[in-house]
C-alpha atoms as a PDB file:
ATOM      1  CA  UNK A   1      73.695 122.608  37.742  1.00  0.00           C
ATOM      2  CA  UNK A   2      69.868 122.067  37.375  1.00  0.00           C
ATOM      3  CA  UNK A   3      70.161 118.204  38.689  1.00  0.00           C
ATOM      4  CA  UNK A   4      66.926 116.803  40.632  1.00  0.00           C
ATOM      5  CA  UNK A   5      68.655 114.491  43.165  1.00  0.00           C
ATOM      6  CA  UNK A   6      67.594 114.903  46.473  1.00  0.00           C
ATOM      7  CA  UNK A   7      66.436 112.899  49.544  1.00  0.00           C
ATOM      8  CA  UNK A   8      68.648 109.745  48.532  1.00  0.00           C
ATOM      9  CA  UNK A   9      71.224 107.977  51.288  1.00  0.00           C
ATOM     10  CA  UNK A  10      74.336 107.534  48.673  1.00  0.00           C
ATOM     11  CA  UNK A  11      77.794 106.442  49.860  1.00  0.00           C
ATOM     12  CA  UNK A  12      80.704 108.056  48.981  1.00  0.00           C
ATOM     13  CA  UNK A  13      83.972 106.140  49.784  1.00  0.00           C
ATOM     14  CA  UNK A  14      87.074 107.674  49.762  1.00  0.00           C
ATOM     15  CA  UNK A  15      84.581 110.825  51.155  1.00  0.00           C
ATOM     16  CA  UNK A  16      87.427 112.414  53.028  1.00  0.00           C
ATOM     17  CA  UNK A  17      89.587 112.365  50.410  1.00  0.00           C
ATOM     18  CA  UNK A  18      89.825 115.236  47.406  1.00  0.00           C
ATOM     19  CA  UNK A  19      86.988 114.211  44.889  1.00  0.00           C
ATOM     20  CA  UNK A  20      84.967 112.491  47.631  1.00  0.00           C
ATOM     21  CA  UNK A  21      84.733 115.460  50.085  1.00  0.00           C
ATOM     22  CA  UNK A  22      84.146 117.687  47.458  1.00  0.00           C
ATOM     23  CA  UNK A  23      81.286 115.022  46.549  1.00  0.00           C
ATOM     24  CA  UNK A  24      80.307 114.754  49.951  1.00  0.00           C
ATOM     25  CA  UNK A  25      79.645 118.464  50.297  1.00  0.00           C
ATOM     26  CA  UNK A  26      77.396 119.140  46.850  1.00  0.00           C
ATOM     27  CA  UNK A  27      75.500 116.107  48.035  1.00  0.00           C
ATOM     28  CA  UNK A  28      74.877 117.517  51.373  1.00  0.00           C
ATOM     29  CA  UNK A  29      73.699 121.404  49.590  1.00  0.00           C
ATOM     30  CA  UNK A  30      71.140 119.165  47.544  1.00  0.00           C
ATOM     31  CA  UNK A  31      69.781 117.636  50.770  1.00  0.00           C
ATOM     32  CA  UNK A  32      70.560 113.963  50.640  1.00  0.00           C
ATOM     33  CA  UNK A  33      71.517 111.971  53.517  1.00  0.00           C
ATOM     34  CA  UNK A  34      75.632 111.412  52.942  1.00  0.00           C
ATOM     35  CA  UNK A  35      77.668 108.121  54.301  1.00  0.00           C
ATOM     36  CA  UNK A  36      81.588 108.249  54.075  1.00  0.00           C
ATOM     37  CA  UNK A  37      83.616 105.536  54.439  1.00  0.00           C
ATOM     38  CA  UNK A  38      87.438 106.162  54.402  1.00  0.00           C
ATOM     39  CA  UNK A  39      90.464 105.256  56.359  1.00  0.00           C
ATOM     40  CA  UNK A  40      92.217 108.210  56.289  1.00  0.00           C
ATOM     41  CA  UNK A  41      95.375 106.661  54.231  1.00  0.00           C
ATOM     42  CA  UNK A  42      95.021 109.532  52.028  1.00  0.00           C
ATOM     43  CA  UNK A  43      92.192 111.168  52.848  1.00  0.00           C
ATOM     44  CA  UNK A  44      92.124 114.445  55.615  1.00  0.00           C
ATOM     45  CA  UNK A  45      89.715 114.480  58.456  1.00  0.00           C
ATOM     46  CA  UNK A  46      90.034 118.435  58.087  1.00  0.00           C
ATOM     47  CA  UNK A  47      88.267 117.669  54.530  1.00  0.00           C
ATOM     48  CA  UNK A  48      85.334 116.655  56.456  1.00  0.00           C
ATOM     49  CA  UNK A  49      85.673 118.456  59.451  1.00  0.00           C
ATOM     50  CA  UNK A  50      82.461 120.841  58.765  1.00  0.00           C
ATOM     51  CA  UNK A  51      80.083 117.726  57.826  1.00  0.00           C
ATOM     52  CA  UNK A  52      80.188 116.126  60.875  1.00  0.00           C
ATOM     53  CA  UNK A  53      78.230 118.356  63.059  1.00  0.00           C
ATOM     54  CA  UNK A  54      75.812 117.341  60.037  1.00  0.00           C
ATOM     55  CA  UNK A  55      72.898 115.505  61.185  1.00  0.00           C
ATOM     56  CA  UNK A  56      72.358 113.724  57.363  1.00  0.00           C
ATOM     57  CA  UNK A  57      76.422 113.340  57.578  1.00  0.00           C
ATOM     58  CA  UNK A  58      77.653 109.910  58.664  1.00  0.00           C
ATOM     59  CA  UNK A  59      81.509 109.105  58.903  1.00  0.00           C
ATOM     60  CA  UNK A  60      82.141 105.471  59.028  1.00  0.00           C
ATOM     61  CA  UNK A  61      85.809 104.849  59.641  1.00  0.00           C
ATOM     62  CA  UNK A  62      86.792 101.374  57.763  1.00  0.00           C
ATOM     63  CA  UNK A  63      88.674 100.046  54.875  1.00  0.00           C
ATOM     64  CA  UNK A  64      87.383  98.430  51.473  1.00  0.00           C
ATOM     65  CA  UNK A  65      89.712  95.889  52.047  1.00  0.00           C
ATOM     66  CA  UNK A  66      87.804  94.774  54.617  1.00  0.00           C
ATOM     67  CA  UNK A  67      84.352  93.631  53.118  1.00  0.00           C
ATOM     68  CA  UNK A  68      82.557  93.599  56.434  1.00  0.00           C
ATOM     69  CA  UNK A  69      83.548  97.753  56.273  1.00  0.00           C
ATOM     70  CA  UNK A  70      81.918  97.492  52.765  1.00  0.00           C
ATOM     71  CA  UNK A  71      79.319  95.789  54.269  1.00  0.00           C
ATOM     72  CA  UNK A  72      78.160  97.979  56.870  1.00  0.00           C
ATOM     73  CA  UNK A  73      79.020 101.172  54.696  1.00  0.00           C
ATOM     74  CA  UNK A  74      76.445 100.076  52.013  1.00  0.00           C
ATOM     75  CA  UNK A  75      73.382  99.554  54.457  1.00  0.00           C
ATOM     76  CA  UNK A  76      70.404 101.102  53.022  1.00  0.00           C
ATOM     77  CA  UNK A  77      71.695 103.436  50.259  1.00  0.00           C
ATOM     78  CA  UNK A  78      70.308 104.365  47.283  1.00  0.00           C
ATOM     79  CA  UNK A  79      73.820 104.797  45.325  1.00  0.00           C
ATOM     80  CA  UNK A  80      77.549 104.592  45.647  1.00  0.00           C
ATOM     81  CA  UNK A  81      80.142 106.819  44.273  1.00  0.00           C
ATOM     82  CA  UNK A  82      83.669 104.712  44.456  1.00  0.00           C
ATOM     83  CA  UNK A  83      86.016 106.850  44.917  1.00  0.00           C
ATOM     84  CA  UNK A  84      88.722 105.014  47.680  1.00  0.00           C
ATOM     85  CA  UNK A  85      91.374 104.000  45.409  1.00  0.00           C
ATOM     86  CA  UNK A  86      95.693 104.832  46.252  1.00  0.00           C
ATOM     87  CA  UNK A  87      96.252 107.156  43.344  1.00  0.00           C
ATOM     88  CA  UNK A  88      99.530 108.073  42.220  1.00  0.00           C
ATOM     89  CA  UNK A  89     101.152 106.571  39.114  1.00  0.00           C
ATOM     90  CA  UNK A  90     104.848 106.557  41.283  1.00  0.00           C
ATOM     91  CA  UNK A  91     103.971 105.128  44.216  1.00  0.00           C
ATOM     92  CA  UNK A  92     102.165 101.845  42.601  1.00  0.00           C
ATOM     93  CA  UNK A  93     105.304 101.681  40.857  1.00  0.00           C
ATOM     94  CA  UNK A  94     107.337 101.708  44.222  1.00  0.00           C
ATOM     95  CA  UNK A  95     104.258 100.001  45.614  1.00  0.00           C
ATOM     96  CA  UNK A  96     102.559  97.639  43.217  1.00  0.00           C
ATOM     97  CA  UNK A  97     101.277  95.492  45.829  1.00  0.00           C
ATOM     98  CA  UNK A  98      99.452  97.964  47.609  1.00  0.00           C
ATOM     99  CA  UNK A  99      98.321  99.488  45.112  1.00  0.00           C
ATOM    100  CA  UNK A 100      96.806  96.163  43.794  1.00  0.00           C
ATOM    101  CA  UNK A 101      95.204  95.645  47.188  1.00  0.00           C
ATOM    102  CA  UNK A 102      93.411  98.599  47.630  1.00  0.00           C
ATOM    103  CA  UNK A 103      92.766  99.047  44.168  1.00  0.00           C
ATOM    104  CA  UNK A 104      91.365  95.428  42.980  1.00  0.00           C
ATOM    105  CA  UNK A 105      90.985  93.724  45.869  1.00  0.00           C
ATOM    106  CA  UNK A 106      89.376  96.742  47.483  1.00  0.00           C
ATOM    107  CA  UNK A 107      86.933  97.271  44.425  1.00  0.00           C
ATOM    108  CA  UNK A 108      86.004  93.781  44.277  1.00  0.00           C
ATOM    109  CA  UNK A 109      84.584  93.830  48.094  1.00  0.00           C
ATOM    110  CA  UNK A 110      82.770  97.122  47.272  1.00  0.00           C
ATOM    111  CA  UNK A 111      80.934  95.334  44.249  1.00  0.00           C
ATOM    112  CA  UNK A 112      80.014  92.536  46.326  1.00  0.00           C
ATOM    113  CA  UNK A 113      78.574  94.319  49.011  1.00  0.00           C
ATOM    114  CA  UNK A 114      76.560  96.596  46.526  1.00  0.00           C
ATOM    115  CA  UNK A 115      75.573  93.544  44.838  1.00  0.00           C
ATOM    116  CA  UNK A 116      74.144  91.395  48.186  1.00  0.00           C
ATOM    117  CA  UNK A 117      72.732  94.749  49.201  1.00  0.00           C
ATOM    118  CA  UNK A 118      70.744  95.354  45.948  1.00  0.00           C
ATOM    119  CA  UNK A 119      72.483  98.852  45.376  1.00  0.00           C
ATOM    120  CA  UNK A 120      70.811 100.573  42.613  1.00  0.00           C
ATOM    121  CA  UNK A 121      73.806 102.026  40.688  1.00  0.00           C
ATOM    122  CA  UNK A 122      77.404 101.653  41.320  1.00  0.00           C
ATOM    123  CA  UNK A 123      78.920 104.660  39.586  1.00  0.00           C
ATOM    124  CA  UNK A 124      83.353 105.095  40.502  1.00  0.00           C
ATOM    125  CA  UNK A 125      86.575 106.717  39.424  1.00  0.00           C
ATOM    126  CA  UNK A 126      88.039 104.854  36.451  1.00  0.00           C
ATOM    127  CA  UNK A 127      91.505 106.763  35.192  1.00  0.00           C
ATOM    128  CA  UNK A 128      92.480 108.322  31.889  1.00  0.00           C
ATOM    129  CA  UNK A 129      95.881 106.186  32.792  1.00  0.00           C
ATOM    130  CA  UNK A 130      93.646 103.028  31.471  1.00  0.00           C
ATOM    131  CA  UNK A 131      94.674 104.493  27.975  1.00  0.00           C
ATOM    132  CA  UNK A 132      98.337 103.760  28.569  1.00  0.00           C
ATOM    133  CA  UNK A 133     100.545 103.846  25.300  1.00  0.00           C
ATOM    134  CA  UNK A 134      98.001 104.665  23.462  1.00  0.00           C
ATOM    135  CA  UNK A 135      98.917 107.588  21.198  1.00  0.00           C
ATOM    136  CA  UNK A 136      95.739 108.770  19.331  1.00  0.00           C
ATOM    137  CA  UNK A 137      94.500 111.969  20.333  1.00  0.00           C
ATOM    138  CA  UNK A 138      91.807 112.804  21.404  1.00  0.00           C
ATOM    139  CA  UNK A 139      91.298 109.627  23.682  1.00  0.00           C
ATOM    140  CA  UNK A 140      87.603 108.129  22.775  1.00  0.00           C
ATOM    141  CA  UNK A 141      86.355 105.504  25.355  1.00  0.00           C
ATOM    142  CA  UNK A 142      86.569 102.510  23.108  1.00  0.00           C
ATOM    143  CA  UNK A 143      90.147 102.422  21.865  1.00  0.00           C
ATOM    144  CA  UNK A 144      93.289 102.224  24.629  1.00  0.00           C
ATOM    145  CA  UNK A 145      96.243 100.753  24.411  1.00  0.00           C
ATOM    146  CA  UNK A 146      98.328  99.231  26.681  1.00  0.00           C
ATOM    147  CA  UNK A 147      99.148 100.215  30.582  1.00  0.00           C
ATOM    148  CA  UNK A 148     101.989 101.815  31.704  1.00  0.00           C
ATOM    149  CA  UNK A 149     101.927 101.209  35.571  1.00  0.00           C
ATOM    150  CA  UNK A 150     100.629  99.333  38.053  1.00  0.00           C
ATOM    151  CA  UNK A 151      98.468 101.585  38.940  1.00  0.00           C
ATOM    152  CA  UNK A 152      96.567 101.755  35.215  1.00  0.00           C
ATOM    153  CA  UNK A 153      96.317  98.348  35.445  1.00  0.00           C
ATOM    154  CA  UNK A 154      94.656  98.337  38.482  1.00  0.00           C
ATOM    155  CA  UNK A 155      92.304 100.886  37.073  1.00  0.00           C
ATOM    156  CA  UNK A 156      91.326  99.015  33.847  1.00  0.00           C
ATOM    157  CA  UNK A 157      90.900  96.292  35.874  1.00  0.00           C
ATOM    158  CA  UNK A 158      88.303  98.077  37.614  1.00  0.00           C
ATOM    159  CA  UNK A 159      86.711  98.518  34.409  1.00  0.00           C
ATOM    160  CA  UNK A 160      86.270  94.597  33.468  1.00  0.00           C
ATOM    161  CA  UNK A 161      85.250  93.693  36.889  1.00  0.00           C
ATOM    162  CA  UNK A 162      82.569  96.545  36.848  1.00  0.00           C
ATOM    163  CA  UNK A 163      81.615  95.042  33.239  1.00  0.00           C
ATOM    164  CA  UNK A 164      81.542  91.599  34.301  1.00  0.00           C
ATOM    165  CA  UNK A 165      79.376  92.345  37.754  1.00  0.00           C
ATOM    166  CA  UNK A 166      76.652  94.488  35.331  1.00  0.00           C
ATOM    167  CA  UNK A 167      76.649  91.335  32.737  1.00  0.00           C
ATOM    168  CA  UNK A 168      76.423  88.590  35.376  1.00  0.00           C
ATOM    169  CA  UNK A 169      74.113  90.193  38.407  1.00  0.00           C
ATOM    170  CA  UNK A 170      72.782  93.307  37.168  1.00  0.00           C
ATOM    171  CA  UNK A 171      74.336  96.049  38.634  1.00  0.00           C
ATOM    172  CA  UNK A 172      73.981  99.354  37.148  1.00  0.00           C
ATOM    173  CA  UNK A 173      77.434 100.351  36.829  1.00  0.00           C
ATOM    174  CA  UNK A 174      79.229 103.472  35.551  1.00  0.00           C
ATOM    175  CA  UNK A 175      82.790 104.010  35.112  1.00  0.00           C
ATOM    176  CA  UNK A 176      84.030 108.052  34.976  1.00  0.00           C
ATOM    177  CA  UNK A 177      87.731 108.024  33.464  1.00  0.00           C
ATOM    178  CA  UNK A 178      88.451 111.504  35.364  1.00  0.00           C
ATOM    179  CA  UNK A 179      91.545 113.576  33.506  1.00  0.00           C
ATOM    180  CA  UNK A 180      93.904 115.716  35.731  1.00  0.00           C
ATOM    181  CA  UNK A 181      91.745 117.014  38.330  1.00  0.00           C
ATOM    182  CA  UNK A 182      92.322 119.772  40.444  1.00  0.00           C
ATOM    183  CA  UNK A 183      91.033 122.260  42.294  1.00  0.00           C
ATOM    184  CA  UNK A 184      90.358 123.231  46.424  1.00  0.00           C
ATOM    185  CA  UNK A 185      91.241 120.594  48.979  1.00  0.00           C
ATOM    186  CA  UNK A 186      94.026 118.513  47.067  1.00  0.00           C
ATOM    187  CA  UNK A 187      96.728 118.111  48.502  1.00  0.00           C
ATOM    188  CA  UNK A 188      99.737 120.178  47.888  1.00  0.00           C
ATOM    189  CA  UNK A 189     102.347 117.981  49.955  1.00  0.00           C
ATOM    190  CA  UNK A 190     103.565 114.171  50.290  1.00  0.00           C
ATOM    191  CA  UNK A 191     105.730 112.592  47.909  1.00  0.00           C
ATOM    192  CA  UNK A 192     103.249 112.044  45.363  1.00  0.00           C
ATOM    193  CA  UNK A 193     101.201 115.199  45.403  1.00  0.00           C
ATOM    194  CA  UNK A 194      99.519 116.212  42.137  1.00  0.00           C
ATOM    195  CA  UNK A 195     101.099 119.375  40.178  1.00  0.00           C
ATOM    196  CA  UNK A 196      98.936 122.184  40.266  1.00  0.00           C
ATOM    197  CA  UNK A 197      99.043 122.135  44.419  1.00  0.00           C
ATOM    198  CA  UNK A 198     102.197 120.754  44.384  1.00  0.00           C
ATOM    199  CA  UNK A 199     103.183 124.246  41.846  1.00  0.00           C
ATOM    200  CA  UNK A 200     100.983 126.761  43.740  1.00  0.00           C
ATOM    201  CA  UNK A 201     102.395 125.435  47.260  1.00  0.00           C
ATOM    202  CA  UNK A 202     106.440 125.979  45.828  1.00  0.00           C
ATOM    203  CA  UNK A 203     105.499 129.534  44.261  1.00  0.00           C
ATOM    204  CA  UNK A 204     103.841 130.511  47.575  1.00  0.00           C
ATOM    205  CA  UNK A 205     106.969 129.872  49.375  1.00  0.00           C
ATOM    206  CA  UNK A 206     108.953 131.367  47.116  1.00  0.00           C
ATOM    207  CA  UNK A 207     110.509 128.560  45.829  1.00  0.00           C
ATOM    208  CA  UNK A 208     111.134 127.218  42.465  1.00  0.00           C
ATOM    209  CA  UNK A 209     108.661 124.290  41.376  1.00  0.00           C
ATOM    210  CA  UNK A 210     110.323 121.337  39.263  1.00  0.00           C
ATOM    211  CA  UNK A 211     108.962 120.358  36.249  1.00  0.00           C
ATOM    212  CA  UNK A 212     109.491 116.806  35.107  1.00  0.00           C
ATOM    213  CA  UNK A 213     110.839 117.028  31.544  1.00  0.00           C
ATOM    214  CA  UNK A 214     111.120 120.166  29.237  1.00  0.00           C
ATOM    215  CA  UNK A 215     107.750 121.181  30.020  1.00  0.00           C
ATOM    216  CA  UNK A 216     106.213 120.024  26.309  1.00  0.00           C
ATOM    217  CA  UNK A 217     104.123 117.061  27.749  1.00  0.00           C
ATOM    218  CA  UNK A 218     100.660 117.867  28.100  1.00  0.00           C
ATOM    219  CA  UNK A 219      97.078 117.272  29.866  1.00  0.00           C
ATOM    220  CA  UNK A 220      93.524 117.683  29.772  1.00  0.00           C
ATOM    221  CA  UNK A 221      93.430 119.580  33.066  1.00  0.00           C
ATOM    222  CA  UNK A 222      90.023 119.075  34.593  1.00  0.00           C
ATOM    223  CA  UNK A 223      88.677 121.245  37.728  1.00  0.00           C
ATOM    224  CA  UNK A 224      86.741 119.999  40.243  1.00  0.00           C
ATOM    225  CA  UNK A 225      83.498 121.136  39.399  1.00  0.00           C
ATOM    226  CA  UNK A 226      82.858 119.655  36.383  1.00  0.00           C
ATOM    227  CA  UNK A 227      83.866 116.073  37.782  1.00  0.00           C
ATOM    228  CA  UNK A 228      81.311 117.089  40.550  1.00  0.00           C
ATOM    229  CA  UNK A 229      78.781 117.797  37.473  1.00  0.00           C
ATOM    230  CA  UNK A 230      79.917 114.100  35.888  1.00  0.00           C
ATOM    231  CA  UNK A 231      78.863 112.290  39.135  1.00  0.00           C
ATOM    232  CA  UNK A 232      75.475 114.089  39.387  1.00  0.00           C
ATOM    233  CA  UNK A 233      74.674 113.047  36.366  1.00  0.00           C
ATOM    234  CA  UNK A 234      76.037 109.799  36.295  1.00  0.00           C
ATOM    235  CA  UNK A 235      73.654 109.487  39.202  1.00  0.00           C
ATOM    236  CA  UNK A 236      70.389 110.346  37.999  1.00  0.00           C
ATOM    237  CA  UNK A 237      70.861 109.607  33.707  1.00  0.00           C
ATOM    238  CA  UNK A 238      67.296 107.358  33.223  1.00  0.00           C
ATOM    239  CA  UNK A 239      68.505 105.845  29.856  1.00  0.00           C
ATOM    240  CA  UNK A 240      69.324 102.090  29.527  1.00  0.00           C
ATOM    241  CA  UNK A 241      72.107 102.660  26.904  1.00  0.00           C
ATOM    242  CA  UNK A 242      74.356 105.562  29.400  1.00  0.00           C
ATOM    243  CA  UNK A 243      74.532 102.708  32.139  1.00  0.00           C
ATOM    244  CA  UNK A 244      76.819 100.140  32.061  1.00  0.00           C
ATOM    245  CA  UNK A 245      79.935 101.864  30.679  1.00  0.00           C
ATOM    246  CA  UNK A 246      82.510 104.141  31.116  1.00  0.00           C
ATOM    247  CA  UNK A 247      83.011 108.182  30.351  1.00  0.00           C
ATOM    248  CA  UNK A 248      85.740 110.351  29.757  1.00  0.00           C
ATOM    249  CA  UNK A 249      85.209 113.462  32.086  1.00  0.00           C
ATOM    250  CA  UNK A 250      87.660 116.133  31.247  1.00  0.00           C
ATOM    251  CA  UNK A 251      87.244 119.274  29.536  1.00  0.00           C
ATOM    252  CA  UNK A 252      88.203 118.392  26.310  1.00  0.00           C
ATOM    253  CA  UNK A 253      91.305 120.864  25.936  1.00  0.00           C
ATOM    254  CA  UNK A 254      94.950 120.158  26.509  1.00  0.00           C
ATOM    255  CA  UNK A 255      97.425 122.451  27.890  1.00  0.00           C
ATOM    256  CA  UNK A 256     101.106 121.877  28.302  1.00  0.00           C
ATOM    257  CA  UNK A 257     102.864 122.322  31.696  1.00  0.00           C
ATOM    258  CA  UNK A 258     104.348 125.209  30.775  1.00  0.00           C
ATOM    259  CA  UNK A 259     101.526 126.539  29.973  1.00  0.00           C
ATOM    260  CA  UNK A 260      99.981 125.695  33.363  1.00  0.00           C
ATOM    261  CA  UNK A 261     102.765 127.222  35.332  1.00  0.00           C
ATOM    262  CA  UNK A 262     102.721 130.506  33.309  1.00  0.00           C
ATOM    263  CA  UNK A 263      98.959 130.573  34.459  1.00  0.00           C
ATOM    264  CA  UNK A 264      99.784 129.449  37.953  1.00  0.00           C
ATOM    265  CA  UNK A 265     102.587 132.755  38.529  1.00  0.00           C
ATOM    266  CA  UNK A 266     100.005 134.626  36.646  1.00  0.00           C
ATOM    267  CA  UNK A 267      97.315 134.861  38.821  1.00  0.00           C
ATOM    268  CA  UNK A 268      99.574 134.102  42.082  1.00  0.00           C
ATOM    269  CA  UNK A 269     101.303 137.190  41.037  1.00  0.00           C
ATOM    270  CA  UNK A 270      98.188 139.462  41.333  1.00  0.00           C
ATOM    271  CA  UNK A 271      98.161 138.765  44.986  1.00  0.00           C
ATOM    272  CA  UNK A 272     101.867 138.883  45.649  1.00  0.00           C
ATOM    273  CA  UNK A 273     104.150 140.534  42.855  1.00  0.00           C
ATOM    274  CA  UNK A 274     107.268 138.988  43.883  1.00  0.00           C
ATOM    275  CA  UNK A 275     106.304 135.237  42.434  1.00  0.00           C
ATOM    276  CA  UNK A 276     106.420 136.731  39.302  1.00  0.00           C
ATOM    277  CA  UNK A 277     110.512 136.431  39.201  1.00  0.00           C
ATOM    278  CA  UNK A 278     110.557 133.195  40.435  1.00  0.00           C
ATOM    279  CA  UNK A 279     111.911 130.626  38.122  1.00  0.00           C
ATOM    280  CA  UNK A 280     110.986 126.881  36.975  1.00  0.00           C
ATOM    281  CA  UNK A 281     113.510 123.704  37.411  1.00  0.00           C
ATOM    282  CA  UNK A 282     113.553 121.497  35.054  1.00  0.00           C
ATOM    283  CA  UNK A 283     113.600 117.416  35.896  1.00  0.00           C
ATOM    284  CA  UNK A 284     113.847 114.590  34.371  1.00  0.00           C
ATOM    285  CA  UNK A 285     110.702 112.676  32.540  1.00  0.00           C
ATOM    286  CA  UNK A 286     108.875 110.776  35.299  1.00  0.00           C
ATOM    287  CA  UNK A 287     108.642 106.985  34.681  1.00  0.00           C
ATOM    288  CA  UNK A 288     105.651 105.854  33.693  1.00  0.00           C
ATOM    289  CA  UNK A 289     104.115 109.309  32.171  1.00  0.00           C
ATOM    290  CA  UNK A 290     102.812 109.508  28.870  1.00  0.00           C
ATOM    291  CA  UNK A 291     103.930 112.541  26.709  1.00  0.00           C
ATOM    292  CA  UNK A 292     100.140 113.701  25.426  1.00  0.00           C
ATOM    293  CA  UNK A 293      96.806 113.842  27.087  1.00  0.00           C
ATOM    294  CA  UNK A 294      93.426 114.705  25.210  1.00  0.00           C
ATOM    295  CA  UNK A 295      90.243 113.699  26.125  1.00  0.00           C
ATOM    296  CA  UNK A 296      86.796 113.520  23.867  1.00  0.00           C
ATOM    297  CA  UNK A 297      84.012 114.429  25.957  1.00  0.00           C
ATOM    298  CA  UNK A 298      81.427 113.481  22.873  1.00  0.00           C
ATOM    299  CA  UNK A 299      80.134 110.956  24.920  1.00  0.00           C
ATOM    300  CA  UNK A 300      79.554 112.281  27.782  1.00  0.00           C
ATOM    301  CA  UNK A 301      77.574 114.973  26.287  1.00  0.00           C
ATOM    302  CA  UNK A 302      75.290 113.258  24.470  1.00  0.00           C
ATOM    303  CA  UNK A 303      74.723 110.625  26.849  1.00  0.00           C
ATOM    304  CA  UNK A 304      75.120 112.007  30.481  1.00  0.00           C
ATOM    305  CA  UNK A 305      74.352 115.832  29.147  1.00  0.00           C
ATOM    306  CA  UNK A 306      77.403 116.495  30.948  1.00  0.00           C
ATOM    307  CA  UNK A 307      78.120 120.508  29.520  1.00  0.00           C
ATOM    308  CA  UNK A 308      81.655 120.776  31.802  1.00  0.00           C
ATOM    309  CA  UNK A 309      82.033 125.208  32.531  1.00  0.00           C
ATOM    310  CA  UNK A 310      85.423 125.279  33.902  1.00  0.00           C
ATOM    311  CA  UNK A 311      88.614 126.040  31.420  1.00  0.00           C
ATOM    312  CA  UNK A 312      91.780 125.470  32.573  1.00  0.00           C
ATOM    313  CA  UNK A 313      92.089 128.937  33.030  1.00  0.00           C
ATOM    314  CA  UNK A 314      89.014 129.089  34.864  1.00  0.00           C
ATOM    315  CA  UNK A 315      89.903 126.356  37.272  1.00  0.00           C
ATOM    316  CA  UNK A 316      92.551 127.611  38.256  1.00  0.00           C
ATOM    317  CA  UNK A 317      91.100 131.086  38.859  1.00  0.00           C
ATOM    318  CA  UNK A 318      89.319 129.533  41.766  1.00  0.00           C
ATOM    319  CA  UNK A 319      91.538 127.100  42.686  1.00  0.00           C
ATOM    320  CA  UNK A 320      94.660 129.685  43.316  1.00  0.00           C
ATOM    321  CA  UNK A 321      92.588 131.896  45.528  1.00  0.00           C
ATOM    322  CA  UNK A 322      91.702 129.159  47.640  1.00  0.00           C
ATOM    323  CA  UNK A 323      94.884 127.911  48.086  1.00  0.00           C
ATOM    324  CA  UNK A 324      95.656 131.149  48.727  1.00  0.00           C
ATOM    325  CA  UNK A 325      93.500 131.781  52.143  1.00  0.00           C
ATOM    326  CA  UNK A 326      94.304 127.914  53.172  1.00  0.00           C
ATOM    327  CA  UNK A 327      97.309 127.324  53.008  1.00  0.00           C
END
């Protein structure tokens, strides 16, 4: 990615976490001074576990629903990626309150402290979930419909507060509405681990992953990479109308999930023949899913010059071989 940023002190919260450690570590390679704050909730200390011998690494251990954590996190940094959030559409549904906490509550403390500390742009995780029952494909930024889960709500509500805070104390804000992202370091276990690691992991032991539904529904699976290639450029973009808004960052292509486990046992099965007899269970429909996922990236291309190079297929070429020699 030819990106100039370099010799900045940004914040990523949430750094220990999939997305942020990932952050943490291109940020590091570009040779800018890195702060995480995370609580470990969700996030691994393994994640993180090379960075710390790091001298421009600094782990702050706090919560962002405790604003003097935000407070002391945002000393003296040029930018923030917001990433600490409880994902997990299932969990704020067993969980709403939580969820809300961390979520709104937690968001609301981070703005403030980037506002009294004169942060110069504020750029976090929105959710494709924001679109809710929306059923136009592909999903453009301006049109959603309504949430489905406490956890979209949570997310749009992100959204407002980050429009209100840019209106009303001018805080260059910048929302990323990430799709289905995967790739090295997620999680494959817990109750609400995402698919692909949650697939690779059951294949690996030779058991059979369950699919919720028939297998029909389907996403704009997005690897890692090109969300780290969103952030970068959210970061540096020098153009008054790209600020203050929100992007989808996908790759603009939708596969169904039987599509994605044929690809999973597909390159598993180069590296040990015997996944390729092992068979998919089917589920029920999860609550609060939507059937069809689709993103348009227009915007993000013309504005942010964001030019995503990882296919599904692609993705998961990497991701499988990691998994692979860590797990």
């Amino acid at each position: 990615m030819d990106i100039d940023l370099s010799n900045k002190k940004i914040l990523v919260t949430g750094g220990a976490g999939f997305i942020g450690s990932n952050l943490c570590e291109e940020l590091l390679k570009r040779g800018n001074t890195v702060v995480c704050l995370d609580n470990f909730a969700t996030g691994k200390k393994e994640n993180i576990k090379e960075f710390l011998k790091d001298s421009n690494f600094k782990l702050i251990e706090g919560d962002i629903r405790e604003i003097e954590d935000c407070k002391k996190a945002v000393k003296n940094v040029d930018y923030i990626l917001h990433q600490a959030a409880l994902g997990s559409v299932p969990r704020s549904i067993k969980d709403p309150i939580t969820s809300n906490d961390v979520n709104v509550s937690g968001f609301i403390n981070m703005l403030v402290a980037a506002r009294d500390e004169g942060i110069k742009r504020f750029v976090y995780a929105a959710s494709s979930s924001t679109y809710g029952d929306s059923e136009a494909l592909p999903k453009i930024e301006d049109k959603i419909g309504k949430p489905l889960s406490p956890y979209a709500i949570t997310k749009y509500v992100n959204e407002l507060y980050a429009d209100v805070f840019s209106k009303t104390y001018g805080i260059e804000t910048i929302g990323l509405r990430y799709f289905n992202v995967f790739g090295r370091k997620q999680d494959p276990n817990g109750a609400y681990a995402a698919v692909i690691p949650k697939f690779v992991g059951k294949f690996m032991k030779g058991e059979s992953p369950v699919i919720n539904g028939d297998g029909n529904y389907s996403r704009d699976f997005t690897y890692i990479d090109n969300v780290i290639q969103a952030n970068l450029l959210a970061l540096v973009v020098d153009n008054k109308i790209a600020v203050n808004t929100v992007y989808n960052v996908a790759y603009g292509e939708r596969n169904t999930l039987n599509d994605l486990v044929a690809c999973i046992k597909k390159y598993l099965s180069k590296l040990d023949a015997s996944i390729s007899g092992i068979e998919v269970v089917n589920g029920p429909n999860r609550q609060g899913d939507i059937p069809h996922s689709l993103a348009s990236i227009n915007k993000a291309k013309e504005l942010l010059n964001y030019n995503p190079r990882f296919s599904l297929e692609e993705g998961l070429k990497e991701a499988v071989n990691w998994y692979w020699d860590n797990l």
